[in-house]
Protein backbone atom coordinates (compact mmCIF):
# COMPACT_ATOMS: atom_id res chain seq x y z
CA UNK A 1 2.42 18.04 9.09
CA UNK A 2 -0.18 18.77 6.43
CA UNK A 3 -0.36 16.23 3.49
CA UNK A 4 0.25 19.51 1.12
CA UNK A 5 3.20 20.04 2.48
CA UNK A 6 4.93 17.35 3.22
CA UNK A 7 4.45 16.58 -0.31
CA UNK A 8 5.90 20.15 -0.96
CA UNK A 9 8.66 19.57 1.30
CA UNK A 10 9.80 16.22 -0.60
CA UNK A 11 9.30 17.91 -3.94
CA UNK A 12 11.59 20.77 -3.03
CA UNK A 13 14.42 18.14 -0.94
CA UNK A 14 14.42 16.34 -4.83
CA UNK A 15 14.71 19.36 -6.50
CA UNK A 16 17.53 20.60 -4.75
CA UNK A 17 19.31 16.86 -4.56
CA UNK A 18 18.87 16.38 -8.36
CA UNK A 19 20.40 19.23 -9.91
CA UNK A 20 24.31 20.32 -10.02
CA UNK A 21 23.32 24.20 -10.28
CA UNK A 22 22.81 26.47 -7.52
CA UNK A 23 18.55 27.42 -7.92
CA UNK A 24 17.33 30.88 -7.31
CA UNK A 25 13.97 31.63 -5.73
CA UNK A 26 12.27 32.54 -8.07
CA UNK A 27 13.35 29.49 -10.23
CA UNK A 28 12.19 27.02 -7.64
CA UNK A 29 8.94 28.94 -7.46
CA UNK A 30 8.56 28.14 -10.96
CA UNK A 31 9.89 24.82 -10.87
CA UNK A 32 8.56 22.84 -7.77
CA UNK A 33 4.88 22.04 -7.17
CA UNK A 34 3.31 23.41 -4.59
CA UNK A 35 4.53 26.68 -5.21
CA UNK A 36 3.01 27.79 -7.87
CA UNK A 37 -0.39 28.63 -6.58
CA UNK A 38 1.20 31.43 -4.18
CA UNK A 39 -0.69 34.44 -4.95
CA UNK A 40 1.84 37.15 -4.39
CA UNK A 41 5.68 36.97 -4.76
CA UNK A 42 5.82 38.19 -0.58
CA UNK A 43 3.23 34.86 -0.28
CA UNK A 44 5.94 32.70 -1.62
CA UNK A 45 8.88 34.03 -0.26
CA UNK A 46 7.17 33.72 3.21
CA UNK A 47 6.49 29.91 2.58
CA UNK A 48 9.89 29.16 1.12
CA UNK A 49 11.73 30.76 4.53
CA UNK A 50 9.61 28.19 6.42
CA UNK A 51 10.72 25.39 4.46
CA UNK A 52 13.99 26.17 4.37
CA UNK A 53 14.09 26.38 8.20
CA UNK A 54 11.84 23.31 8.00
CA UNK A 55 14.34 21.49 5.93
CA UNK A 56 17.28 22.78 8.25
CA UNK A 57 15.56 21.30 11.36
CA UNK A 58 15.33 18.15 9.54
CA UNK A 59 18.98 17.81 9.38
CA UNK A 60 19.46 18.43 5.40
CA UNK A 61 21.95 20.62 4.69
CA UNK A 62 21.19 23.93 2.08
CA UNK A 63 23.89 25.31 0.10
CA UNK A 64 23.93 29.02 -0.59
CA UNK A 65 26.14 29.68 -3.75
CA UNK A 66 26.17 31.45 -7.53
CA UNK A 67 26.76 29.52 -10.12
CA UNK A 68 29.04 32.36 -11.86
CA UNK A 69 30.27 35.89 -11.36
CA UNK A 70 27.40 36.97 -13.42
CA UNK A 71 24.18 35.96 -11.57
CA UNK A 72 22.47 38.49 -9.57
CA UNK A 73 20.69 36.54 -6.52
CA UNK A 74 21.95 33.63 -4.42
CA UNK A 75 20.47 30.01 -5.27
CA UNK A 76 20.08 26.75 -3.32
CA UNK A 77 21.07 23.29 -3.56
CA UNK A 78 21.76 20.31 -1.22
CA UNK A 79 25.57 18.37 -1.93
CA UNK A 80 24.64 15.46 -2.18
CA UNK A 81 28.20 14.30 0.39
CA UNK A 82 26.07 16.27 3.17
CA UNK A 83 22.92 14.49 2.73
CA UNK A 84 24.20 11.07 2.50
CA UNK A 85 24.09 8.70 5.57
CA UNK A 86 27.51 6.74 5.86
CA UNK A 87 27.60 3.07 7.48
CA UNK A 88 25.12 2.42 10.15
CA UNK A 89 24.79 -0.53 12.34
CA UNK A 90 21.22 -0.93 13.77
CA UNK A 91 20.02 -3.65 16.28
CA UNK A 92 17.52 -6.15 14.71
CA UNK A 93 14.62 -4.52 16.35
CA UNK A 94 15.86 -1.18 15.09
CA UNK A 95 16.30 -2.06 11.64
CA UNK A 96 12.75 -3.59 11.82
CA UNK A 97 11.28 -0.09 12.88
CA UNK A 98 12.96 1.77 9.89
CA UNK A 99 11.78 -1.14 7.51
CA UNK A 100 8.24 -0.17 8.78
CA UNK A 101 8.38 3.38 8.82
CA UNK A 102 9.55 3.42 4.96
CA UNK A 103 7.09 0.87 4.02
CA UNK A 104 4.34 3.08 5.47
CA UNK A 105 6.28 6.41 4.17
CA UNK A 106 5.70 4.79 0.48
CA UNK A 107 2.96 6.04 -1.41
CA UNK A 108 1.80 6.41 -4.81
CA UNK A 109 1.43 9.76 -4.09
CA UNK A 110 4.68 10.91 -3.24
CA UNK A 111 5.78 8.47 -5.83
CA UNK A 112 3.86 10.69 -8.45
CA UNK A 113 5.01 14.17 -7.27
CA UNK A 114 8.96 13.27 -7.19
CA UNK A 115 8.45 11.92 -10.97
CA UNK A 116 6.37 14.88 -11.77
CA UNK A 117 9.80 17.01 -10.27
CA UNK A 118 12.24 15.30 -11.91
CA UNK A 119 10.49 16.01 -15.26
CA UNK A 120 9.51 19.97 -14.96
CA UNK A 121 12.84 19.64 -13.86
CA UNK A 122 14.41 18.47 -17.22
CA UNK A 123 11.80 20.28 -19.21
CA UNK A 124 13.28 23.62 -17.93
CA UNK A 125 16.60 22.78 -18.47
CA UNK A 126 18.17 22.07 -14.98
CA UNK A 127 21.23 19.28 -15.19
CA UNK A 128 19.74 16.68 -13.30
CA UNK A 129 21.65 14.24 -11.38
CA UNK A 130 20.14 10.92 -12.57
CA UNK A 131 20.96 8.72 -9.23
CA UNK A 132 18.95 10.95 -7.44
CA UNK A 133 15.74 9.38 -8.06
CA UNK A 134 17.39 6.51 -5.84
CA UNK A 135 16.89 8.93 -2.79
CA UNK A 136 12.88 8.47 -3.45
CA UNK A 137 12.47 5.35 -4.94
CA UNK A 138 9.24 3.07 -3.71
CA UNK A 139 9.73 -0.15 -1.96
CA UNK A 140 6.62 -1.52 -0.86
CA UNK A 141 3.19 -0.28 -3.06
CA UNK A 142 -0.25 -1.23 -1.91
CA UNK A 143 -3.10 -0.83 -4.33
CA UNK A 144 -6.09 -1.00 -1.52
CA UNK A 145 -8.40 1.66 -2.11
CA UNK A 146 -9.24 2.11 1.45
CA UNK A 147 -5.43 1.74 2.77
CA UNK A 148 -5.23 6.16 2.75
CA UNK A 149 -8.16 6.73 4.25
CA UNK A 150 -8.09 3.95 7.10
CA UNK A 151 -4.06 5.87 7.97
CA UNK A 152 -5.54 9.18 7.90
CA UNK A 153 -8.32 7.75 10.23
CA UNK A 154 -5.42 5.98 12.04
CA UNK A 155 -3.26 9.50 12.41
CA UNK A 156 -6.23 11.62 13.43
CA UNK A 157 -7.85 9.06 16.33
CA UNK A 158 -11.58 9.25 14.35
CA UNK A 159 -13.91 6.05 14.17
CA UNK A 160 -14.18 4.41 10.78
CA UNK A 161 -16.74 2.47 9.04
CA UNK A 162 -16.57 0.12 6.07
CA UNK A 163 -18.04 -2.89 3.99
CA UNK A 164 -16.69 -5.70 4.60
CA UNK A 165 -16.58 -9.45 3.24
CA UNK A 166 -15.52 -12.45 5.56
CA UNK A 167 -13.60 -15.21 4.02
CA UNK A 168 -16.15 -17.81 4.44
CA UNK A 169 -19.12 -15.80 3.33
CA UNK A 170 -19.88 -13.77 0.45
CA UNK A 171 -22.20 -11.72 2.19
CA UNK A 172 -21.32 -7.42 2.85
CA UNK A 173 -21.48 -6.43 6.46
CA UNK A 174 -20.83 -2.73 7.53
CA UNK A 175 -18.32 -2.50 10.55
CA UNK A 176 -17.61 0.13 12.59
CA UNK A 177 -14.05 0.09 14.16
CA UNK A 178 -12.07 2.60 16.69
CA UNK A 179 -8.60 1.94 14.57
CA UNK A 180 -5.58 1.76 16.27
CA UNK A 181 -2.90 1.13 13.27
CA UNK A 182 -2.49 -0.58 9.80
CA UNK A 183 0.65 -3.17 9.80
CA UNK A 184 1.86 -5.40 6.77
CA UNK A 185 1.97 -9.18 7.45
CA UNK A 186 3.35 -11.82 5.07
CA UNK A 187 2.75 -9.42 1.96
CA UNK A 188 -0.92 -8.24 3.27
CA UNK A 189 -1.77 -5.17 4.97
CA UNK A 190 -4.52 -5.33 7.71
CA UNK A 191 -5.97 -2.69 10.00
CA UNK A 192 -6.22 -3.56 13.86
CA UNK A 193 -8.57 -1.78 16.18
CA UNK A 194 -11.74 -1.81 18.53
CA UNK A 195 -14.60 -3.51 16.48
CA UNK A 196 -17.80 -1.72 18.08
CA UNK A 197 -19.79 -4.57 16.92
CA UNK A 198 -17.97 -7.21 18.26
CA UNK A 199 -17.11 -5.31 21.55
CA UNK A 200 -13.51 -6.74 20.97
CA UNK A 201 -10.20 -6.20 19.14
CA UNK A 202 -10.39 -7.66 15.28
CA UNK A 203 -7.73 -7.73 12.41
CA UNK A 204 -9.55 -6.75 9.13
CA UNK A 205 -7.51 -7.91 5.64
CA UNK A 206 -7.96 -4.55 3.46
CA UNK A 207 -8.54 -6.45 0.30
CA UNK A 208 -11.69 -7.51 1.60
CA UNK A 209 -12.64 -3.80 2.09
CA UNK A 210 -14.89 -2.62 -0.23
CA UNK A 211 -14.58 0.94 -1.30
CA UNK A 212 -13.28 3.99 0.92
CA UNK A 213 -13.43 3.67 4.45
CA UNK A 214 -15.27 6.89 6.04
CA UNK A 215 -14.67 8.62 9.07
CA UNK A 216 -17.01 9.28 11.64
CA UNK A 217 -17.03 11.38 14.88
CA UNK A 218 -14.32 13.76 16.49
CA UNK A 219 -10.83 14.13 15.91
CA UNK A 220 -9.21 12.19 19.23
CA UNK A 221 -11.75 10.05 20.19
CA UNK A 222 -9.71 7.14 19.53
CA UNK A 223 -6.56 6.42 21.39
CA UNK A 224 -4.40 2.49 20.78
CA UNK A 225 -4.50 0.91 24.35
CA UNK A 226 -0.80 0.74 25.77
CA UNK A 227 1.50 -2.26 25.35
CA UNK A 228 -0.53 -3.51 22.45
CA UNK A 229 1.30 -4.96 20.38
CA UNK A 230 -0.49 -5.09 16.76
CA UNK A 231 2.20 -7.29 14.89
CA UNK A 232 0.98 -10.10 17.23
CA UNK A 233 -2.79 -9.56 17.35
CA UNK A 234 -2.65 -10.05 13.27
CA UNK A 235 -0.24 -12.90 13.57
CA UNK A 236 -2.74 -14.88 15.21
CA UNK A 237 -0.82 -15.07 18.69
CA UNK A 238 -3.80 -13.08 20.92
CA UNK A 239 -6.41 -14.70 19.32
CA UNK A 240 -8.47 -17.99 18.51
CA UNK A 241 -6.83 -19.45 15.35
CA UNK A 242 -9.77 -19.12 12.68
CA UNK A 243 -12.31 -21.98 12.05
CA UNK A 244 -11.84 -24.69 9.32
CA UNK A 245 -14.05 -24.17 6.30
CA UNK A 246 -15.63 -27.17 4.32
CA UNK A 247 -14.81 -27.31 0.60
CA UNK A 248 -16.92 -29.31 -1.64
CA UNK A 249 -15.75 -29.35 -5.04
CA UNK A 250 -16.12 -31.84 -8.26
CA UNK A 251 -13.24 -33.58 -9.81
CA UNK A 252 -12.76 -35.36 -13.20
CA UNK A 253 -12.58 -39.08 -12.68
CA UNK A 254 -8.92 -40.29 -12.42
CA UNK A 255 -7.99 -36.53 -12.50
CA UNK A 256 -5.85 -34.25 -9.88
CA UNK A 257 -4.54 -36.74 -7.59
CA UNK A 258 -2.73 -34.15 -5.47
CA UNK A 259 -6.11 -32.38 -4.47
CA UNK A 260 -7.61 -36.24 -4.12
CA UNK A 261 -4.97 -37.31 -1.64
CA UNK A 262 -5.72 -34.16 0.74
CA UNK A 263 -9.70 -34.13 0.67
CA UNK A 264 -12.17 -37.43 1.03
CA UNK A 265 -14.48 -38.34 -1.94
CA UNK A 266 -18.01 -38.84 -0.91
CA UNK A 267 -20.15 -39.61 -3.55
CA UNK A 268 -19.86 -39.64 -7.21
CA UNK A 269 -20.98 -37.36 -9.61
CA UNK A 270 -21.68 -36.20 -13.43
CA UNK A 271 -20.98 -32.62 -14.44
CA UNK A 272 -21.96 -31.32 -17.77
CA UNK A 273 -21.87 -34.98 -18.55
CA UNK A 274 -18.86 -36.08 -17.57
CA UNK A 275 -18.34 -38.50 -14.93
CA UNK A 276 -16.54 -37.52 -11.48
CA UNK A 277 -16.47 -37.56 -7.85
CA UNK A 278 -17.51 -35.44 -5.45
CA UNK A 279 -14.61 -34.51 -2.95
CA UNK A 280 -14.76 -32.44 1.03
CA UNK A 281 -11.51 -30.69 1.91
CA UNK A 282 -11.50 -28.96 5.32
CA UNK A 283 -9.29 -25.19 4.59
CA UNK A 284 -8.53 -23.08 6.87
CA UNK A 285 -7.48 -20.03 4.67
CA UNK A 286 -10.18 -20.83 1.91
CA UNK A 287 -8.97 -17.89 -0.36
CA UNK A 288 -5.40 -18.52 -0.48
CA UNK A 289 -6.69 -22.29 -1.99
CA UNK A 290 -8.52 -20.57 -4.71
CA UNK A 291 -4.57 -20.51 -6.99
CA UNK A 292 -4.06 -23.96 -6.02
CA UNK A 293 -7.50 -24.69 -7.24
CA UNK A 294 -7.81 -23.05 -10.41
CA UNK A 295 -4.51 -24.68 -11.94
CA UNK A 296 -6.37 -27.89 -12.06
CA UNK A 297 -8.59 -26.17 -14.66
CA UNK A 298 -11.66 -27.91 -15.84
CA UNK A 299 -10.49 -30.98 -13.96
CA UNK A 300 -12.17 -29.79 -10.23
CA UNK A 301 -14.96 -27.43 -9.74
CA UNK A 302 -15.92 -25.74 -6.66
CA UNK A 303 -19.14 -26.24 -5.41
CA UNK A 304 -19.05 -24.63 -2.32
CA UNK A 305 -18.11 -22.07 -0.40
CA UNK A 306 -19.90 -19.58 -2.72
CA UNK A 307 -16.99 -17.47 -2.34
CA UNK A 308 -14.43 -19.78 -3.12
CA UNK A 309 -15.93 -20.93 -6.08
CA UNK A 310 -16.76 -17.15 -7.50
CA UNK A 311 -12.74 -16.72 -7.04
CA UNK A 312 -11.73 -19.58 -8.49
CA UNK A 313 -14.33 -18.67 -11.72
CA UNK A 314 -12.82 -14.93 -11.99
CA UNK A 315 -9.35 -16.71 -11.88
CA UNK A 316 -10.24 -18.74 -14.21
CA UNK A 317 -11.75 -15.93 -16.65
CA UNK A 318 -8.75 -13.74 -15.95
CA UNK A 319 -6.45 -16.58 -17.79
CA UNK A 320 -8.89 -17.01 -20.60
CA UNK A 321 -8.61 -13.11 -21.22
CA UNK A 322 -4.52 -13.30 -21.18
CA UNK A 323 -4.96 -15.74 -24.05
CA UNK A 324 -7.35 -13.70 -26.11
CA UNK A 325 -4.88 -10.92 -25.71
CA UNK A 326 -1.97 -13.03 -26.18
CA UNK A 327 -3.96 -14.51 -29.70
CA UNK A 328 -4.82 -11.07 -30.50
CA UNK A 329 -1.22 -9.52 -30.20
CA UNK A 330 0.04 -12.83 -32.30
CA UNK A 331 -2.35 -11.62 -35.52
């Protein structure tokens, strides 16, 4: 189904769930995006018969009903007793499906059109059930800039390419991947495919994908290979578990002694004139230290990897700013 109108379709399923009144056709042509742009009344009325049989085919009831002896046309509306699910008990590895397919249903997107309904709802007078909005509302965001693009690819079988940064380097390299799906693991989303220039199957973390992802070649061309199971190939179970990286970072003489039992000092060490050690920590997730790290403040400074230290220095500048706002806010 076409992005327009599925986002059409959810528009008009909130319109009719949110109000008490019975809407006529030519209100919820006024009312509901996606309609407007119709150029002729027969235009509309041809697209709203093929949602309503669209909507019928999907299960959700339509009432037909007046809202007094007085109006002229027949309106719509969905009771909200009909469209409510009662009590259902799912297996584990059914629930775990649904969890996924409304975590990938979630976008800002639709997030922004059922808000923008509920509103030009109001604004034209409509009584508006207010626990409607529960029917729509987001559980799981993402804020990755290449996470609609990389589905779309993902939906329509096309090759994608990207920039992307590895954890241990702060160099750019451009990949080209045959995508086979995007799963969410411990809080992170990651795309899993064919990388071309590996000549093997790779998990790619989309924060470190720079930009949009484009699309290259012909609708189709990519198909997932059967029984592969993409849960497990980001989990780590199908693949070598990633090499250690060496951290070498200075510490304050006598200072963090949690980050001094972990790592080994070997030499010591002045900074800006202040006297220290010089400390080698072995990590194997080198960006998920960079927290830990920063909350010793100026007691330990990264001196290598490049990229660890250039995280733990934005961290750092990211508090300073808070406190600058904070100061400014307390004037």
């Amino acid at each position: 189904m076409a992005t327009v109108r599925a986002e059409r379709l959810v528009n008009l399923v909130l319109c009719l769930l949110s109000t008490r009144q019975y809407l006529t056709a030519e209100r919820i042509r006024a009312i509901v995006p996606g309609y407007a742009g119709a150029p002729t009344g027969e235009a509309f009325f041809r697209t709203f018969e093929r949602d309503k049989a669209e909507l019928r085919d999907l299960g959700i009831p339509l009432e037909t009903g007046r809202n007094s002896a007085f109006d002229s046309a027949d309106g719509y509306r969905i009771a909200r007793r009909d469209y409510e699910l009662g009590d259902i008990d799912l297996e584990p590895d059914e629930a775990a499906a649904v969890a996924l397919a409304v975590r990938l249903w979630d976008s800002p997107e639709f997030t922004s059109a059922a808000r923008g309904a509920l509103l030009k709802l109001r604004a034209a007078g409509v009584d508006v059930d207010e626990r409607s909005s529960a029917a729509v509302e987001p559980k799981v965001r993402t804020s990755e800039p290449a996470f609609a693009s990389l589905l779309a690819a993902v939906q329509a079988g096309r090759v994608v390419e990207f920039d992307y940064r590895r954890p241990s380097s702060p160099d750019v390299h451009r990949r080209t991947v045959e995508p086979w799906g995007v799963v969410s693991w411990r809080g992170r989303w990651y795309l899993v495919g064919h990388d071309r220039d590996r000549q093997a199957p790779r998990c790619f973390r989309l924060s470190r994908i720079l930009g949009q992802a484009k699309t290259v070649g012909p609708a189709g061309q990519v198909q997932r290979p059967p029984d592969t199971d993409l849960l497990r190939l980001v989990a780590g179970e199908q693949r070598e578990p990633p090499p250690s990286t060496l951290a070498r970072m200075w510490v304050a003489a006598g200072r963090a002694q949690g980050l001094r039992r972990r790592a080994t000092v070997v030499e010591q060490m002045e900074l800006g004139g202040d006297p220290g050690d010089v400390l080698e920590l072995d990590l194997l997730f080198p960006e998920s230290a960079a927290s830990w790290l920063a909350g010793y403040g100026p007691d330990v400074a990264v001196l290598e990897p490049d990229t660890l230290r250039k995280t733990v220095h934005e961290i750092h500048l990211d508090v300073v700013d808070q406190e600058r706002g904070f100061d400014q806010e307390g004037r």
